[in-house]
Protein backbone atom coordinates (compact mmCIF):
# COMPACT_ATOMS: atom_id res chain seq x y z
CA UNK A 1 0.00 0.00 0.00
CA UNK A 2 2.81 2.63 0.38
CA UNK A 3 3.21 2.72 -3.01
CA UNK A 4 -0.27 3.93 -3.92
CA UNK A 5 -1.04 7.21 -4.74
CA UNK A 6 -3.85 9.11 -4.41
CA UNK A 7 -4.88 11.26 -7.19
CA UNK A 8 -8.10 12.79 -8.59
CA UNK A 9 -9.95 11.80 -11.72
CA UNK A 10 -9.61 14.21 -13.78
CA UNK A 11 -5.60 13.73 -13.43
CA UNK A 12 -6.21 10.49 -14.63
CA UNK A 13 -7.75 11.18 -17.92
CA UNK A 14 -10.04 12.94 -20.13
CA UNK A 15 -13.50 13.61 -18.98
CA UNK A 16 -15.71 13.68 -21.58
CA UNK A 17 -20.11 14.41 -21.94
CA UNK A 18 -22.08 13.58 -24.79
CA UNK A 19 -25.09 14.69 -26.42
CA UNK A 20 -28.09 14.09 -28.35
CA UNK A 21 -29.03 15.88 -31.74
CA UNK A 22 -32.37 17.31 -32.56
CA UNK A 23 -34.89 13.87 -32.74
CA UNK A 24 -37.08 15.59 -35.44
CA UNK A 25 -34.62 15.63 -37.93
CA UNK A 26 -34.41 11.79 -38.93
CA UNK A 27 -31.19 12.88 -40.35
CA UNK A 28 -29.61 12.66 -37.60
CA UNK A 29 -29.69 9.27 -36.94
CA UNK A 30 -29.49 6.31 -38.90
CA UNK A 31 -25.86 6.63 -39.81
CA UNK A 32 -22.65 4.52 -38.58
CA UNK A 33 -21.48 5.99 -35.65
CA UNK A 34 -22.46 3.83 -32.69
CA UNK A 35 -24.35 6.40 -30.21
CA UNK A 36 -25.10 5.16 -26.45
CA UNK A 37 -27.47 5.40 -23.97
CA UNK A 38 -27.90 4.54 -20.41
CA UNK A 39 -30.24 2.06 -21.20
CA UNK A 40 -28.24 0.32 -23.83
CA UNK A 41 -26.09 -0.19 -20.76
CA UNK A 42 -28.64 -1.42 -18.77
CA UNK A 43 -29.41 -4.33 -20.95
CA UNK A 44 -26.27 -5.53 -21.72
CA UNK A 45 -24.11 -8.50 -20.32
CA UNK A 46 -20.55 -8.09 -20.25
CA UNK A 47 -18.17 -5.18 -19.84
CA UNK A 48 -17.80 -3.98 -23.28
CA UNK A 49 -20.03 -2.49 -25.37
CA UNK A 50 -19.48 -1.48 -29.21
CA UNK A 51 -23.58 -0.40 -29.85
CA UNK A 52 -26.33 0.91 -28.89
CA UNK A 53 -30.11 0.74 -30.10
CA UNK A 54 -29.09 4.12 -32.63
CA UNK A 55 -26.87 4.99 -34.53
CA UNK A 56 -25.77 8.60 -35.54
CA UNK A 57 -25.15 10.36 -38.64
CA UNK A 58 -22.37 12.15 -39.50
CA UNK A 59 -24.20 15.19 -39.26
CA UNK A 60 -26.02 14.50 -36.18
CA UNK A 61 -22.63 14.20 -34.23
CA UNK A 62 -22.05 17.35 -35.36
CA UNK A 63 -24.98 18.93 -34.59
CA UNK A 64 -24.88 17.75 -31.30
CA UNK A 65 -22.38 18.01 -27.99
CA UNK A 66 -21.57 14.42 -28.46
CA UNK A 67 -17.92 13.43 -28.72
CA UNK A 68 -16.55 10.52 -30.56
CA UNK A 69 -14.74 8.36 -28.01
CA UNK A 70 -11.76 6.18 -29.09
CA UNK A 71 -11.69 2.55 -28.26
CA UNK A 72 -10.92 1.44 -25.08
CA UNK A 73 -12.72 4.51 -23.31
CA UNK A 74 -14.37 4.35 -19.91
CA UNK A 75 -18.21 5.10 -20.15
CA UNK A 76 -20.60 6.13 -16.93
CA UNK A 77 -23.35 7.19 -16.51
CA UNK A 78 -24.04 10.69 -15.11
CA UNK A 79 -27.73 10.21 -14.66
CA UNK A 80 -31.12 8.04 -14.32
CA UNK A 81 -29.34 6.09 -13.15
CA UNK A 82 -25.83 7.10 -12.32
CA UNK A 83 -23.02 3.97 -12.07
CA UNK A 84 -23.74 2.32 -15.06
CA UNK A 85 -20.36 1.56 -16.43
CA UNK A 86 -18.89 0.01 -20.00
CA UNK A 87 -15.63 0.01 -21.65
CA UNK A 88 -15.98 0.98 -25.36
CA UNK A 89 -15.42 -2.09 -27.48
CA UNK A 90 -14.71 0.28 -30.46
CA UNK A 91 -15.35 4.20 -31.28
CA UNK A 92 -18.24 5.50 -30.07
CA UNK A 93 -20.22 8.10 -28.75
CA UNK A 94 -23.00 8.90 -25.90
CA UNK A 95 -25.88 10.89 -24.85
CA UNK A 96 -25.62 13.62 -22.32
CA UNK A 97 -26.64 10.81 -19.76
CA UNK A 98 -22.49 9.72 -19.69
CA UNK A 99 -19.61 11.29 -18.26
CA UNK A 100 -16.61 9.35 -20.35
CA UNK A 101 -13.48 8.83 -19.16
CA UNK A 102 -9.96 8.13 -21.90
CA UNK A 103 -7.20 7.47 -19.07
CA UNK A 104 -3.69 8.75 -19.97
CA UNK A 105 -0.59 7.08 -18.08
CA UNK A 106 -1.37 6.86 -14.75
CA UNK A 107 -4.12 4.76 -14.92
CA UNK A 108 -5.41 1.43 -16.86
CA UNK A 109 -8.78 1.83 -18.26
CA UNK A 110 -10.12 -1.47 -17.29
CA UNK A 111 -8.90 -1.15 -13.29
CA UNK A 112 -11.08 2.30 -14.15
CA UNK A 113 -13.96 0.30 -15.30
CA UNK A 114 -13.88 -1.71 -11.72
CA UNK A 115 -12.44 1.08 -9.29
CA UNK A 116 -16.57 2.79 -11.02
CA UNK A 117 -18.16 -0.59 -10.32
CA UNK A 118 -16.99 -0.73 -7.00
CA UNK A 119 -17.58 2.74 -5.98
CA UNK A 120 -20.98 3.38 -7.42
CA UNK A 121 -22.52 4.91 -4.38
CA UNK A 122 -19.82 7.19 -3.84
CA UNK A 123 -20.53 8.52 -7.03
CA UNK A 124 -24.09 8.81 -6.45
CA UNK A 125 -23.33 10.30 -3.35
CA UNK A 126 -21.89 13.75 -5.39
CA UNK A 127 -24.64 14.18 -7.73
CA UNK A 128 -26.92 16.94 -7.09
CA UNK A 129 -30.29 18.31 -8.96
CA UNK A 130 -34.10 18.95 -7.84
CA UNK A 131 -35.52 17.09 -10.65
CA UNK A 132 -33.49 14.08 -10.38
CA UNK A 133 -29.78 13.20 -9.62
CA UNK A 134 -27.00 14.10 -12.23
CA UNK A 135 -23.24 13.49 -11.74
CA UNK A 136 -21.72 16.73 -13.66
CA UNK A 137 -18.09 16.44 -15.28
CA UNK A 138 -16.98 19.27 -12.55
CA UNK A 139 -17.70 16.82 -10.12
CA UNK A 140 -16.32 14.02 -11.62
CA UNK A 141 -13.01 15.23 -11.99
CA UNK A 142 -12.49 16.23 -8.69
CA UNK A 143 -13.64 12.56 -7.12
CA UNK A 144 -10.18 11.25 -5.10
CA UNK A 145 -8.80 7.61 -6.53
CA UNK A 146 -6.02 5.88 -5.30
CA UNK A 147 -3.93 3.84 -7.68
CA UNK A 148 -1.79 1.35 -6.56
CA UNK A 149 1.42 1.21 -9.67
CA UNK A 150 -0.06 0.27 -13.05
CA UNK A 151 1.34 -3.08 -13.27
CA UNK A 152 -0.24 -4.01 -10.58
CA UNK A 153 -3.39 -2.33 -11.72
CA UNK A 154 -3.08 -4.45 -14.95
CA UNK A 155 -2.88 -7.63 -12.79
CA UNK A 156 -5.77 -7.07 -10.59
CA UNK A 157 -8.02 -5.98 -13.59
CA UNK A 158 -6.85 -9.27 -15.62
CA UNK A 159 -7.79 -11.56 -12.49
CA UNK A 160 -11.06 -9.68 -12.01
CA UNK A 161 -11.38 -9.89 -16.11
CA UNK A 162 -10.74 -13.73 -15.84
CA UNK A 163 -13.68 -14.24 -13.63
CA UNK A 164 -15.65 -11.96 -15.80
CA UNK A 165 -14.33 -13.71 -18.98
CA UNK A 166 -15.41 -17.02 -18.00
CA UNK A 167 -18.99 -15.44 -17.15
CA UNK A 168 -19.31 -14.02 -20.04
CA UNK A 169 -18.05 -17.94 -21.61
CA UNK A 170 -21.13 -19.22 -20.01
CA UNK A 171 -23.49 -17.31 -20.56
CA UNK A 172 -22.82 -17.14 -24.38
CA UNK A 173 -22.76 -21.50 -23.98
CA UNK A 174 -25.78 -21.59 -22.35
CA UNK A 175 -27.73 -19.01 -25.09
CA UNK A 176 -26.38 -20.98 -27.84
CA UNK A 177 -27.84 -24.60 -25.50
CA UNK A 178 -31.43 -22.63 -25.60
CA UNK A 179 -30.94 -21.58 -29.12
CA UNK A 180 -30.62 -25.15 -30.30
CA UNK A 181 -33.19 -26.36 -28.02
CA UNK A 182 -35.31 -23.98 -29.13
CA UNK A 183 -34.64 -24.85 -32.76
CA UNK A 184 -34.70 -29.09 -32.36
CA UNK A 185 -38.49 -27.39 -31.02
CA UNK A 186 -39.33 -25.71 -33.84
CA UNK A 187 -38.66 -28.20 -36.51
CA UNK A 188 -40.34 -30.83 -34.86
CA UNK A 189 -43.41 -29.38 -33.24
CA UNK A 190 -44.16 -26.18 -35.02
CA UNK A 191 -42.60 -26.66 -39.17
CA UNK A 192 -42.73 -30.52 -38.96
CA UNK A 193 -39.64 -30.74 -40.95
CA UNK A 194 -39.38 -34.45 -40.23
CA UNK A 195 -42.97 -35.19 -41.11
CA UNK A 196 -42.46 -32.97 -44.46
CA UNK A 197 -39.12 -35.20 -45.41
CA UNK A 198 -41.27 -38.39 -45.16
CA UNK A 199 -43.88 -37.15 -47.14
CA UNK A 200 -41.88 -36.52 -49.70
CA UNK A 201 -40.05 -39.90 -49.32
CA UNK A 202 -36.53 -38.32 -48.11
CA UNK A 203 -34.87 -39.07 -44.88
CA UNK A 204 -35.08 -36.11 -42.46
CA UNK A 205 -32.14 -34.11 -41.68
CA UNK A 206 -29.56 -34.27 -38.71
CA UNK A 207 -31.99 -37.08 -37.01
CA UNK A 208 -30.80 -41.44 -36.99
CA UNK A 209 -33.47 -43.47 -38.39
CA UNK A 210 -35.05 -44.38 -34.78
CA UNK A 211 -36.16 -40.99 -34.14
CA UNK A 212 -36.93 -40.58 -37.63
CA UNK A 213 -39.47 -43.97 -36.90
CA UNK A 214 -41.39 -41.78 -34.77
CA UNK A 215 -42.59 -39.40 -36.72
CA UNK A 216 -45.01 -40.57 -39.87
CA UNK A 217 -44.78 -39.71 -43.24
CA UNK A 218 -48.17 -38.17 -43.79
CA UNK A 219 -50.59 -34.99 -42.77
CA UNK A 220 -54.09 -35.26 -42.00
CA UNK A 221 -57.13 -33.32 -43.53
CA UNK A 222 -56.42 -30.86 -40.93
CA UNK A 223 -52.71 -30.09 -42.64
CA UNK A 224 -51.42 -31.81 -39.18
CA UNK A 225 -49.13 -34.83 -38.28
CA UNK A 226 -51.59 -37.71 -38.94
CA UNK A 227 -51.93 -39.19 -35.31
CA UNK A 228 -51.13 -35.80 -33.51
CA UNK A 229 -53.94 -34.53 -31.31
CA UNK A 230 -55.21 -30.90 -30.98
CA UNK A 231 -55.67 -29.99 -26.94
CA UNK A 232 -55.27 -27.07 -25.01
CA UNK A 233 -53.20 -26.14 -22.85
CA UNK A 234 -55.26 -26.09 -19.64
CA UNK A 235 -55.82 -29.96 -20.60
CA UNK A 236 -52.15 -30.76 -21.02
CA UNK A 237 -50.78 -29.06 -18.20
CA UNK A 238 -51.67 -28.40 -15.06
CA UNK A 239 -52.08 -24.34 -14.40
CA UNK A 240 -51.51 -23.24 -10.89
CA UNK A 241 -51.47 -19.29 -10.00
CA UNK A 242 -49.18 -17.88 -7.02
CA UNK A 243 -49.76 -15.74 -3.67
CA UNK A 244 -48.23 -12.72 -1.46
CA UNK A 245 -48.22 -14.20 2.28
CA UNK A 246 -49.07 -10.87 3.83
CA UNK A 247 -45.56 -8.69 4.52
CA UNK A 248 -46.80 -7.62 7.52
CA UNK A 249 -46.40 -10.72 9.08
CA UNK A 250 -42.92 -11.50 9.96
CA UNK A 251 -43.60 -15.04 10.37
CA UNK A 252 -44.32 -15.78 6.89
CA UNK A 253 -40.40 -14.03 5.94
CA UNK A 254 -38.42 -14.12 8.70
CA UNK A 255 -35.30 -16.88 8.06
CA UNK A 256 -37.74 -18.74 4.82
CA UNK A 257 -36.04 -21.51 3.22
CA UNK A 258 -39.09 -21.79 0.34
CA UNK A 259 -38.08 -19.99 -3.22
CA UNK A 260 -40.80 -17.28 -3.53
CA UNK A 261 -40.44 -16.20 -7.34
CA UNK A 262 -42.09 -12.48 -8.53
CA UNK A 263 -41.77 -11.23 -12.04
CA UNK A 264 -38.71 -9.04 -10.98
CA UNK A 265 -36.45 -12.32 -10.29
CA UNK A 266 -36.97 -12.92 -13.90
CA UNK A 267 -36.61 -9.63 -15.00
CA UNK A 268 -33.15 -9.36 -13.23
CA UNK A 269 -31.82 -13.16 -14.53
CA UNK A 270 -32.57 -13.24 -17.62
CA UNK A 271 -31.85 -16.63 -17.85
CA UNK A 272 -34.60 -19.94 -18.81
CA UNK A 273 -34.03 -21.45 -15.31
CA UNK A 274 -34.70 -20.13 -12.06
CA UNK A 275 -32.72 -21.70 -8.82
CA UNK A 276 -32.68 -18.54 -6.78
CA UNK A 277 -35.12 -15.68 -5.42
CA UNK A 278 -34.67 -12.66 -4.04
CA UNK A 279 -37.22 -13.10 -1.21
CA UNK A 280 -37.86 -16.77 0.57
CA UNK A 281 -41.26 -17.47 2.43
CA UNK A 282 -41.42 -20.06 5.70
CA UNK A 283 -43.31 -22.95 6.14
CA UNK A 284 -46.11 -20.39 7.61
CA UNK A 285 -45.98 -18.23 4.74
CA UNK A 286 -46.30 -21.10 2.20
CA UNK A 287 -49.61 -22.34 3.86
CA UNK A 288 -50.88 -19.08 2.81
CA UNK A 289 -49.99 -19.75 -1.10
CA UNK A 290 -52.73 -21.93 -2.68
CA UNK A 291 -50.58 -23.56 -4.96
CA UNK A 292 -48.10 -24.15 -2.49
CA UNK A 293 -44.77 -25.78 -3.60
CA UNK A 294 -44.71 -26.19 -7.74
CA UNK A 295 -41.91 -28.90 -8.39
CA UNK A 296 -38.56 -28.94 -10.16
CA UNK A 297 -39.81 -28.77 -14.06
CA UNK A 298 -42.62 -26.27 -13.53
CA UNK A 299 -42.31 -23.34 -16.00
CA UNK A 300 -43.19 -19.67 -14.89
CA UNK A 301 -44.81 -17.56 -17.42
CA UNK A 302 -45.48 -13.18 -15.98
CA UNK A 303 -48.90 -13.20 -16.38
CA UNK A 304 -48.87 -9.44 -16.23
CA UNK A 305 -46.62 -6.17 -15.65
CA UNK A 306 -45.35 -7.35 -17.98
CA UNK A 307 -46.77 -10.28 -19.52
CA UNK A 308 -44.11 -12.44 -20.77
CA UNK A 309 -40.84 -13.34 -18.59
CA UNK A 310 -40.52 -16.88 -19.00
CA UNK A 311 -38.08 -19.62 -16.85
CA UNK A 312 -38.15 -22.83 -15.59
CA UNK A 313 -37.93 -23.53 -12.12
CA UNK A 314 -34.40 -25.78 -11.32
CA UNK A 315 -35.52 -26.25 -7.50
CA UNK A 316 -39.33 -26.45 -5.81
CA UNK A 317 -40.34 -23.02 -6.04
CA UNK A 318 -43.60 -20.57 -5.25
CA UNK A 319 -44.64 -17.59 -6.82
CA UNK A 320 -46.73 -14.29 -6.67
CA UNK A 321 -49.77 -13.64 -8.27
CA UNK A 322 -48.08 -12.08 -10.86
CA UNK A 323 -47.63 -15.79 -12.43
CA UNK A 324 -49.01 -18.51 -14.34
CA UNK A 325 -47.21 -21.56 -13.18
CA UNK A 326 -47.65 -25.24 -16.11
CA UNK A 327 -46.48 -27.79 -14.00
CA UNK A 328 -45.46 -31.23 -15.74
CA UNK A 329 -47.85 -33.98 -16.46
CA UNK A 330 -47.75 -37.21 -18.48
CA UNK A 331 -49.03 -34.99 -21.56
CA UNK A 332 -46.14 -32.25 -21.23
CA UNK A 333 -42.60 -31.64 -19.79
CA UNK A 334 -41.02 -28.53 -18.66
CA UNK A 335 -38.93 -27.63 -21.73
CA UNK A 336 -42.14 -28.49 -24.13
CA UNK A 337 -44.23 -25.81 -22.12
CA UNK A 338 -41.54 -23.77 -21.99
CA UNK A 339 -40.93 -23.46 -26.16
CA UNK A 340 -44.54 -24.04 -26.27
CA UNK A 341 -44.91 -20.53 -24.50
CA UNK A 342 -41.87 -18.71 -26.58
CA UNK A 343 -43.76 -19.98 -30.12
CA UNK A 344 -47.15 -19.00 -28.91
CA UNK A 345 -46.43 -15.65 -27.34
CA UNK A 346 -47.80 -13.48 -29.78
CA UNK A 347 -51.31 -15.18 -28.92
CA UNK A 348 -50.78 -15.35 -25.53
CA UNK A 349 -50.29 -11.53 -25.59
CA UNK A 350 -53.65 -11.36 -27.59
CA UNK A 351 -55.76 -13.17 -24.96
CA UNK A 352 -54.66 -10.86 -22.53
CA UNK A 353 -56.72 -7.78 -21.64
CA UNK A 354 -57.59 -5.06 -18.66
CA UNK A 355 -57.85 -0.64 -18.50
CA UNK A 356 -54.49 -0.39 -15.86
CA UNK A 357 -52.27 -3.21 -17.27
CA UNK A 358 -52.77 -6.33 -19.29
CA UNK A 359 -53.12 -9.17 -18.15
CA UNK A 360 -53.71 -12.58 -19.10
CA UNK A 361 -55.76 -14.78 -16.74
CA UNK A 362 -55.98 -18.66 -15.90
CA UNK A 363 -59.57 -18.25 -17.56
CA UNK A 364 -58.33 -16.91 -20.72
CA UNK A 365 -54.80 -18.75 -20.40
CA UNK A 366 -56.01 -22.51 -20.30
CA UNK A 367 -57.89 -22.65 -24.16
CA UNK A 368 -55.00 -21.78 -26.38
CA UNK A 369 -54.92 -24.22 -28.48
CA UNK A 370 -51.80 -26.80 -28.05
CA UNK A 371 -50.23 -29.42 -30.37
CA UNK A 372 -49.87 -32.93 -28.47
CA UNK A 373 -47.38 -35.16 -30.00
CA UNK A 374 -47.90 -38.91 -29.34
CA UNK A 375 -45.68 -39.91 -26.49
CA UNK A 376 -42.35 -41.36 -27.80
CA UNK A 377 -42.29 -38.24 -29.95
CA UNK A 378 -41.89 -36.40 -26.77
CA UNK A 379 -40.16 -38.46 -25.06
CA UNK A 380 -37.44 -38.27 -27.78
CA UNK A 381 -37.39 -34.38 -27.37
CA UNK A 382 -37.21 -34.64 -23.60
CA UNK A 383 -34.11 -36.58 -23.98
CA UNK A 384 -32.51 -33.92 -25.96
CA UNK A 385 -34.02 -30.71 -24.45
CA UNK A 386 -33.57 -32.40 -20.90
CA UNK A 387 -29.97 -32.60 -21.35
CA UNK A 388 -29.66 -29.32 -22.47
CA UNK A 389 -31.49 -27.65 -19.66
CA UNK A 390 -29.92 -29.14 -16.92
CA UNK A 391 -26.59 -28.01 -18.60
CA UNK A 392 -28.04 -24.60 -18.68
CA UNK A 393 -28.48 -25.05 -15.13
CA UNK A 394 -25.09 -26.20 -14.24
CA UNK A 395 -23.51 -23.12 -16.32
CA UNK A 396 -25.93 -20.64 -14.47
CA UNK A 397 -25.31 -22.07 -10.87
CA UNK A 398 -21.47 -21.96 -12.23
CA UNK A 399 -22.00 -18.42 -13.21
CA UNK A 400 -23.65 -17.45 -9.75
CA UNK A 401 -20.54 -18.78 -7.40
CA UNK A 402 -17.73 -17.00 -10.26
CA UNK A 403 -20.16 -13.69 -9.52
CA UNK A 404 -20.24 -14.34 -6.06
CA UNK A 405 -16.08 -14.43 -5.85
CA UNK A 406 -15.63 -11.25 -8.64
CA UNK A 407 -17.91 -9.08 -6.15
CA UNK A 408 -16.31 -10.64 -3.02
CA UNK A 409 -12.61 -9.89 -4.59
CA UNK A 410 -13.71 -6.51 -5.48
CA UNK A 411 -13.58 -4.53 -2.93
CA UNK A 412 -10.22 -5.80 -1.46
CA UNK A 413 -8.57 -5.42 -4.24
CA UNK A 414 -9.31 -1.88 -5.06
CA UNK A 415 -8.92 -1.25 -1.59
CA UNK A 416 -5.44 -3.25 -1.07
CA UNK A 417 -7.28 -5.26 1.48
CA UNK A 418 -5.96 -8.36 -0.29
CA UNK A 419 -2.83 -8.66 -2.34
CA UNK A 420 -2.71 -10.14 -6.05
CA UNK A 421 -0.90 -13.40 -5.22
CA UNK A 422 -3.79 -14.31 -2.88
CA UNK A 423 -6.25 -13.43 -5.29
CA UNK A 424 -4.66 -14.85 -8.29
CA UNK A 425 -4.94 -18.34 -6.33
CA UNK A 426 -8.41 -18.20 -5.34
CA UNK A 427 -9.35 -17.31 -9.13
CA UNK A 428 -7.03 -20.02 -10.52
CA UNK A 429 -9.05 -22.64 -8.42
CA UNK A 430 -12.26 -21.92 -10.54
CA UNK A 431 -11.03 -21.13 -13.82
């Protein structure tokens, strides 16, 4: 430690705002310059970022305060909500929501990019405004930092970047897992490309000739697989809605060991399987749920505000009313309901209705019409998408302890509470 320095930030680097041009002219936008928001930072995963939702034109950077910020730049936001923080993956520039920082010599952008993360309400805690909250660049610059020498700044970014790294790996496997899942769905149950292939007396694609057996070689009068059976889904699955144990009573909270699941947990994963929940009911609190416990399997569909989020539980889990829970039967598994749901949005959405918010109810839920495959032809899928989603589950759970050591690791090393050897070794172990 007594060779860290303090300094402030604006002797680190550049400071830099951005800016937004006029929004009538559509000539503004459109072009190739990369222009972001605060929101395009709250949506993405990782900590680079290369794009936003817009782009600008040519002339609408130069009709505007933004800046053009080289690669490698330090992005954060100033305001609604300040703390957000990105590393530029390439050029780009901002709205007047960022306060940019390009370091010079004394400090290494990425250690920048966690010293922000780690310090996010000390930077809250120097905005100022009536309306709402805005870090200015004034303020900024005069924030206190102290840098421990920049090789060592290098090494505690790359061993906080290795955690993040291998995050970032698993998260990208497990997308791709869904996307094939999700595909092996849609060919089978929704285009019935094998079915089409036998018809016209080819062998279907990718698939061995005993799955192939399964599916037959003809459509009925109603353009369907011959032998497949139109249900709905309130016949297939079994549709449970949730509860709120009243949060008055500390009994029904206090030390709960029961996942309690509310559209936010989704909203904040973003992931197709649920294991975790920010709030846990007792066994007193789940006697006042009418569903109760919904098992391992059980797929969560938002049934309003918004309508939508979508996840299957990994672990027993209960919900809020803001849920329609399908829980497996003999007639459907948790990844078919859970495709089932991502094909048929569109007319879930439709069946929803009310004046405050939409929302779709049991009532209206349970006829939507649903495809039932004779049994081995499910079967076959569950083997597949079965696989796949417990994998998805492993790399999630994976991701959650790697999260849990980056945020522990944090803090002492920005500090100097813990030196880089120690760290390096505890990182090593898990990567």
């Amino acid at each position: 430690m007594s060779e860290w320095k303090k300094f402030l930030i604006g002797d680190i680097g550049e400071v830099i705002g951005g800016g937004t041009p006029k929004t009538s002219n559509a000539e503004n936008f459109g072009g190739a310059i990369p222009w972001i928001t605060p929101k395009d930072l709250s949506e993405r995963r990782g900590r680079y970022i290369g794009s936003g939702s817009r782009n600008l034109s040519e002339s609408g950077l130069k009709l505007s305060s933004a800046k053009m910020l080289p690669e490698g730049a330090v992005l954060l936001s100033s305001r609604a909500p300040i703390g957000y923080t990105a590393i530029a993956k390439n050029p780009v520039s901002t709205n007047q929501g960022f306060r940019s920082v390009v370091t010079n010599e004394l400090c290494y952008n990425k250690y920048l990019y966690y010293w922000f993360t780690n310090n996010r309400s000390a930077l809250e805690s120097r905005a100022t405004g009536s309306t709402f909250k805005e870090l200015s660049g004034s303020s900024l610059k005069e924030i206190e930092i102290e840098l421990p020498p920049l090789s060592e700044q290098r090494q505690i970014a790359s061993i906080l970047g290795a955690l993040d790294d291998k995050i970032e790996n698993n998260r990208k496997t497990a997308a791709t897992l869904e996307e094939i899942a999700r595909a092996l769905y849609r060919s089978w149950f929704v285009d019935f490309d094998p079915v089409h292939a036998k018809a016209a007396g080819e062998k279907p694609a990718f698939m061995d000739e005993e799955t192939a057996a399964l599916f037959p070689d003809r459509f009925g009068d109603d353009g369907l697989p011959e032998g497949w059976e139109v249900r709905s889904i309130g016949s297939v699955g079994e549709i449970v809605g949730g509860g709120t144990p009243s949060k008055k009573e500390p009994a029904f909270w206090q030390n709960g060991h029961h996942l309690w699941a509310t559209p936010r947990d989704l909203a904040q994963q973003k992931s197709p399987v649920i294991f975790e929940t920010e709030n846990c009911v007792t066994d007193a609190g789940l006697s006042k749920i009418s569903s109760r416990l919904s098992p391992p399997g059980t797929v969560l569909l938002s049934s309003r505000a918004p309508i939508g989020y979508l996840a299957i539980a990994a672990e027993p889990i209960s919900f809020n009313q803001g849920f329609i829970g399908i829980r497996e039967t003999e007639a459907i598994s948790g990844p078919e309901a859970y495709f089932w749901c991502l094909e048929n949005m569109e007319i879930i959405l439709a069946n929803s209705n009310g004046s405050t918010f939409q929302e779709i109810s049991k009532k209206a839920f349970k006829p939507i019409r649903y495809l039932l495959a004779p049994y081995p032809v499910r079967q076959s899928f569950y083997d597949y998408a079965g696989i796949i989603f417990r994998k998805i589950t492993i790399l999630n759970r994976e991701n959650r302890s790697l999260a849990t050591l980056r945020d522990t690791l944090l803090p002492k090393l920005i500090s100097g509470e813990i030196r880089v050897g120690e760290a390096r070794e505890q990182v090593e172990e898990v990567t």
